[in-house]
Protein backbone atom coordinates (compact mmCIF):
# COMPACT_ATOMS: atom_id res chain seq x y z
CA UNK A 1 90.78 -46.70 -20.88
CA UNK A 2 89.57 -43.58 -18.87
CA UNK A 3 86.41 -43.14 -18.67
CA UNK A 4 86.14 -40.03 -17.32
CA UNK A 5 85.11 -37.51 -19.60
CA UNK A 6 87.73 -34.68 -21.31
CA UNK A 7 86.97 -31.11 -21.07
CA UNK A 8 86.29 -29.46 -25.06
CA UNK A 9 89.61 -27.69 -26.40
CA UNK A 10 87.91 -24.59 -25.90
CA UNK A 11 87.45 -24.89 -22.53
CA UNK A 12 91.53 -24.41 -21.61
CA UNK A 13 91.03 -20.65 -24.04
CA UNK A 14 87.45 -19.59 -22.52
CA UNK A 15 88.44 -19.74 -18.84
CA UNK A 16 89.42 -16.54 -17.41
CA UNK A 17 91.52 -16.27 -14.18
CA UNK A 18 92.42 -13.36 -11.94
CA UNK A 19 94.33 -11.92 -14.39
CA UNK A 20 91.06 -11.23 -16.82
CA UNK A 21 89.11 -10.03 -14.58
CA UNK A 22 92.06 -7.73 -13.29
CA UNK A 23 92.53 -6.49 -16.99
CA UNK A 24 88.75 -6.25 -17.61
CA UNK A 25 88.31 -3.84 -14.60
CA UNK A 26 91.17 -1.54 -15.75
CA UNK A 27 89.64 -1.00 -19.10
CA UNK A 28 86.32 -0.72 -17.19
CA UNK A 29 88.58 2.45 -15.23
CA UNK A 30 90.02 4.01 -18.43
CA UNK A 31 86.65 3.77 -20.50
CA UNK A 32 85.22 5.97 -17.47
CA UNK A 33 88.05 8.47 -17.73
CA UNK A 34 88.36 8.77 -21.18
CA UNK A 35 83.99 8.96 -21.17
CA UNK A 36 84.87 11.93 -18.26
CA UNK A 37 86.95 13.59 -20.53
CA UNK A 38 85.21 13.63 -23.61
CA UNK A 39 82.09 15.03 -21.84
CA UNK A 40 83.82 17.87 -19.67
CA UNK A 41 83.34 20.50 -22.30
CA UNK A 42 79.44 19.37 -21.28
CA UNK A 43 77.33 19.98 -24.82
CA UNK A 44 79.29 16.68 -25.82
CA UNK A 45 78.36 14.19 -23.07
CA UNK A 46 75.85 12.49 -24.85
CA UNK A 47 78.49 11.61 -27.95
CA UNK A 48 80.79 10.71 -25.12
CA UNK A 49 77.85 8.76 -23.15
CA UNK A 50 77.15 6.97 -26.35
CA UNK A 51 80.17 6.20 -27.95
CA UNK A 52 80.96 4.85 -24.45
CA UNK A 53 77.94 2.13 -24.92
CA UNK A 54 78.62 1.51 -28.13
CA UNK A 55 82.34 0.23 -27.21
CA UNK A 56 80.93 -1.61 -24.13
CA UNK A 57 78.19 -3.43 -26.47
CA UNK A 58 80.85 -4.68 -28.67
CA UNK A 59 83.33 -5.64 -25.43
CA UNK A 60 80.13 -7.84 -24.53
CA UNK A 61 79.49 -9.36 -27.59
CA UNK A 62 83.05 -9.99 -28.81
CA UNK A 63 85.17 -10.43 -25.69
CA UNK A 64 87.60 -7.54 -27.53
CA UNK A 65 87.26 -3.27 -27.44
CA UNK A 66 86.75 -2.07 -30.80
CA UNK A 67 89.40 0.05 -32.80
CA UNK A 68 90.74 3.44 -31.77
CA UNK A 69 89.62 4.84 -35.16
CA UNK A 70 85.95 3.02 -34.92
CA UNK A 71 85.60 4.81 -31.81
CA UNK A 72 86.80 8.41 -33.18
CA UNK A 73 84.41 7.91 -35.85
CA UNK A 74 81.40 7.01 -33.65
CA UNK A 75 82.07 9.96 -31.35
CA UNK A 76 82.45 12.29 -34.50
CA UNK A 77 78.80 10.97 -35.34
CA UNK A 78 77.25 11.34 -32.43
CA UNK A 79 78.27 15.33 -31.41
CA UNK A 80 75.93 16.86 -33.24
CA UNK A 81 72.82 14.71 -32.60
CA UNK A 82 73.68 14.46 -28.62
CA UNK A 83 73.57 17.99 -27.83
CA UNK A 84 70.09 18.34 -27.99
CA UNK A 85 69.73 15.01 -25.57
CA UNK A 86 72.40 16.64 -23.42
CA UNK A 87 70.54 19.96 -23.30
CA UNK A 88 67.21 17.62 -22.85
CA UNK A 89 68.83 15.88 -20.04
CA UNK A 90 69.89 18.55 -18.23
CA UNK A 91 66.86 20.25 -18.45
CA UNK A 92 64.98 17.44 -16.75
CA UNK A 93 67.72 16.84 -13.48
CA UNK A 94 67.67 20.39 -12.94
CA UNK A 95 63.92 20.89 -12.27
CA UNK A 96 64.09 17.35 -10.63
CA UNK A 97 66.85 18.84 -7.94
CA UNK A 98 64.66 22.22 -7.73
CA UNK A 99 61.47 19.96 -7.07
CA UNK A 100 63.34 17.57 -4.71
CA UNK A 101 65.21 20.75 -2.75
CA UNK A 102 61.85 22.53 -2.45
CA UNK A 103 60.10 19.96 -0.94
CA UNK A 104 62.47 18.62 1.30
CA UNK A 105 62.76 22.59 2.65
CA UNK A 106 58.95 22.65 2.96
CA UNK A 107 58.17 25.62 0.54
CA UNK A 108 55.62 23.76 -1.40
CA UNK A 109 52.61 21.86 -0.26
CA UNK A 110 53.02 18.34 -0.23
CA UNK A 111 55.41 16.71 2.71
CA UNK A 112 56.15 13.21 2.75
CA UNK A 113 54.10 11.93 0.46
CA UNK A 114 55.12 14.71 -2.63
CA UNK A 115 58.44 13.72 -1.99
CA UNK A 116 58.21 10.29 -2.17
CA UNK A 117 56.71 10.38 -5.13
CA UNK A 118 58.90 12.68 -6.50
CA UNK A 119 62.15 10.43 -5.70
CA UNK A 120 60.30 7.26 -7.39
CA UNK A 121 59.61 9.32 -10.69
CA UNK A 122 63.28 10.37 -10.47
CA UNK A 123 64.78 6.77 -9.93
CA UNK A 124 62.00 5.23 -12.99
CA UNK A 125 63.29 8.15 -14.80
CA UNK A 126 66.90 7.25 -14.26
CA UNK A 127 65.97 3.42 -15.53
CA UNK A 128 64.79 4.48 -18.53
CA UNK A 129 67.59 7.08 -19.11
CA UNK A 130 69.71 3.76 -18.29
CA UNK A 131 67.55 1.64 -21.12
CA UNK A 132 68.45 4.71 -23.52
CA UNK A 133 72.14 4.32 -22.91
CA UNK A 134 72.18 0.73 -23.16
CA UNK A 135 69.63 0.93 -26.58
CA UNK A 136 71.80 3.64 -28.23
CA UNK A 137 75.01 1.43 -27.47
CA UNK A 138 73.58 -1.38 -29.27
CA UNK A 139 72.63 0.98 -32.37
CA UNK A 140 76.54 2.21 -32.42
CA UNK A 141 76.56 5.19 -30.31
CA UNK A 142 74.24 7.60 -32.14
CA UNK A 143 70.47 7.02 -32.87
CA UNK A 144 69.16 8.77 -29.56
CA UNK A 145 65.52 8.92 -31.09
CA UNK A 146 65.55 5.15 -32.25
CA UNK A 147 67.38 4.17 -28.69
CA UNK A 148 63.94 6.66 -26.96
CA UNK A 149 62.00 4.63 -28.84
CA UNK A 150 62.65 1.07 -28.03
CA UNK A 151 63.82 2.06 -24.63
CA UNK A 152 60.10 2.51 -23.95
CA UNK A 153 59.12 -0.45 -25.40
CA UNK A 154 61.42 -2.41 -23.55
CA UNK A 155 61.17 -0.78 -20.01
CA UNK A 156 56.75 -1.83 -20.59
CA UNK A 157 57.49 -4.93 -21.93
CA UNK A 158 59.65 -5.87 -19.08
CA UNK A 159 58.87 -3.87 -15.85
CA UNK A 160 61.23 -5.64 -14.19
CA UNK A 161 64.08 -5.04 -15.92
CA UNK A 162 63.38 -1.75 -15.81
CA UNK A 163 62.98 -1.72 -12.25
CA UNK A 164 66.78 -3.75 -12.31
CA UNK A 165 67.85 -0.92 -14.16
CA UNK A 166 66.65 1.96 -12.40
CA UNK A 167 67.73 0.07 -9.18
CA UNK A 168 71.75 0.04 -11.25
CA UNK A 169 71.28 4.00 -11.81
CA UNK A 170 69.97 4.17 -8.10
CA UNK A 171 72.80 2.56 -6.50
CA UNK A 172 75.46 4.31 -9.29
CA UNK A 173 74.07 7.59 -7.59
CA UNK A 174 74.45 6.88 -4.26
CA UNK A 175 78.17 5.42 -4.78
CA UNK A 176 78.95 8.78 -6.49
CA UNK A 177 78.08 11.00 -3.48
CA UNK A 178 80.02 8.94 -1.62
CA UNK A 179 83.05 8.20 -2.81
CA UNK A 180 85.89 10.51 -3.07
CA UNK A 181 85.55 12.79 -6.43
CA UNK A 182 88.85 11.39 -8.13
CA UNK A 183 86.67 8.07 -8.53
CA UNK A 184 83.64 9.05 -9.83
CA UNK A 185 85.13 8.61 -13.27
CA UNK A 186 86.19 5.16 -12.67
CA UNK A 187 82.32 4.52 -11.18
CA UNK A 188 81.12 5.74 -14.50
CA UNK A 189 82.89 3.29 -16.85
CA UNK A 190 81.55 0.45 -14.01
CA UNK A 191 78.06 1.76 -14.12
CA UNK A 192 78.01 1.76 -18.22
CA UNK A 193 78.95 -1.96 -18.36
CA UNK A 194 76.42 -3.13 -15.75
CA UNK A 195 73.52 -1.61 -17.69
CA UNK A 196 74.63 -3.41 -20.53
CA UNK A 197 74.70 -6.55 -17.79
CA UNK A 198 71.46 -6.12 -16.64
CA UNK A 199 69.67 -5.63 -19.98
CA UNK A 200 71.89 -8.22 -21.51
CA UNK A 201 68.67 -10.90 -21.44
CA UNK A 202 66.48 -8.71 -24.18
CA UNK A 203 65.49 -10.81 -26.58
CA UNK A 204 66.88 -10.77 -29.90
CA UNK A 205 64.15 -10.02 -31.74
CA UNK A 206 63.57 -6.85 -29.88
CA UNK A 207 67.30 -5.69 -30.74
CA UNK A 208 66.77 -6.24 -34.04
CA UNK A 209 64.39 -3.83 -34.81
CA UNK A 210 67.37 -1.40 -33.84
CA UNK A 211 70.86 -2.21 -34.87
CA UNK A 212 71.61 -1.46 -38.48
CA UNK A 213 75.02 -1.73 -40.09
CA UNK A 214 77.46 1.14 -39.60
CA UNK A 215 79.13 3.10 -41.53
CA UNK A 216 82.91 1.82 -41.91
């Protein structure tokens, strides 16, 4: 009789080969294209932001991308509460880039210092815009306020984290100033599903307090 021990049945089904991983980054690519496309008209990037989330949440939970029509319907939800976080949004990166440009021209007091300080708030800023996306992902694509909310909670409760994700958004930024325009959409669908990686480890009790069933 061998006595070595047999792997479960599931085992053979669960493990992925080249051939996932190939197929998972092509979705990754077309979930940043389509996310491109739905927010080029600009007042509907955060519907197409958080719709985005919402179908990388379920990828992550499930292993599968959720219906065509589930999608529609989220994104149909979503455009009229995200155009006063897109308008919010752009608000704040505009007077960040005026801040930033003026300083690093020298027409306000400050040198150095100012602008290092200015670049941290701008990267902790850009974590907790991260913790948003990921939060109103896991709430279905549309509950910006709710997503604000625990976002907060969750960047103070766990600094680090934070810090990962503001490090993700970091690094996301850098890539797309230097990479060749044509794949900036592509980054985009890569940068939504590490968020979701990096905050994966919340605990459940925390997520709870959010997620409420959907409409069908």
């Amino acid at each position: 009789m061998d006595s070595r021990a047999e792997p479960p049945p599931d085992e053979a089904v669960t493990r992925r080969d080249w051939r996932d991983v190939l197929r998972d980054a092509a979705d990754l690519a077309l979930l940043g294209i389509l996310l491109t496309l739905a927010a080029a008209p600009v007042l509907t990037a955060a519907a197409a932001v958080g719709t985005a989330s919402a179908a990388v949440h379920d990828w992550v939970g499930t292993g599968s991308w959720p219906p065509a029509r589930r999608t529609l319907s989220r994104f149909g939800r979503a455009l009229l509460p995200g155009v006063p976080v897109t308008l919010l949004v752009l608000a704040v990166v505009g007077l960040l880039a005026v801040d930033l440009a003026a300083l690093t021209a020298g027409r306000v007091p400050g040198g150095a210092p100012a602008l290092a300080l200015t670049a941290l708030v701008a990267v902790a800023l850009a974590g907790y815009a991260g913790a948003v996306v990921v939060e109103v992902g896991r709430s279905g694509g549309g509950r910006w306020r709710a997503a604000a909310r625990h976002a907060v909670r969750a960047c103070l409760d766990h600094p680090a984290r934070w810090a990962a994700v503001a490090g993700t958004s970091a690094v996301a930024a850098l890539l797309a100033v230097l990479v060749i325009p044509v794949a900036v959409p592509i980054l985009i669908g890569y940068t939504v599903a590490a968020l979701h990686a990096v905050a994966r480890r919340r605990p459940a009790a925390a997520r709870a307090a959010l997620t409420r069933p959907e409409l069908p």
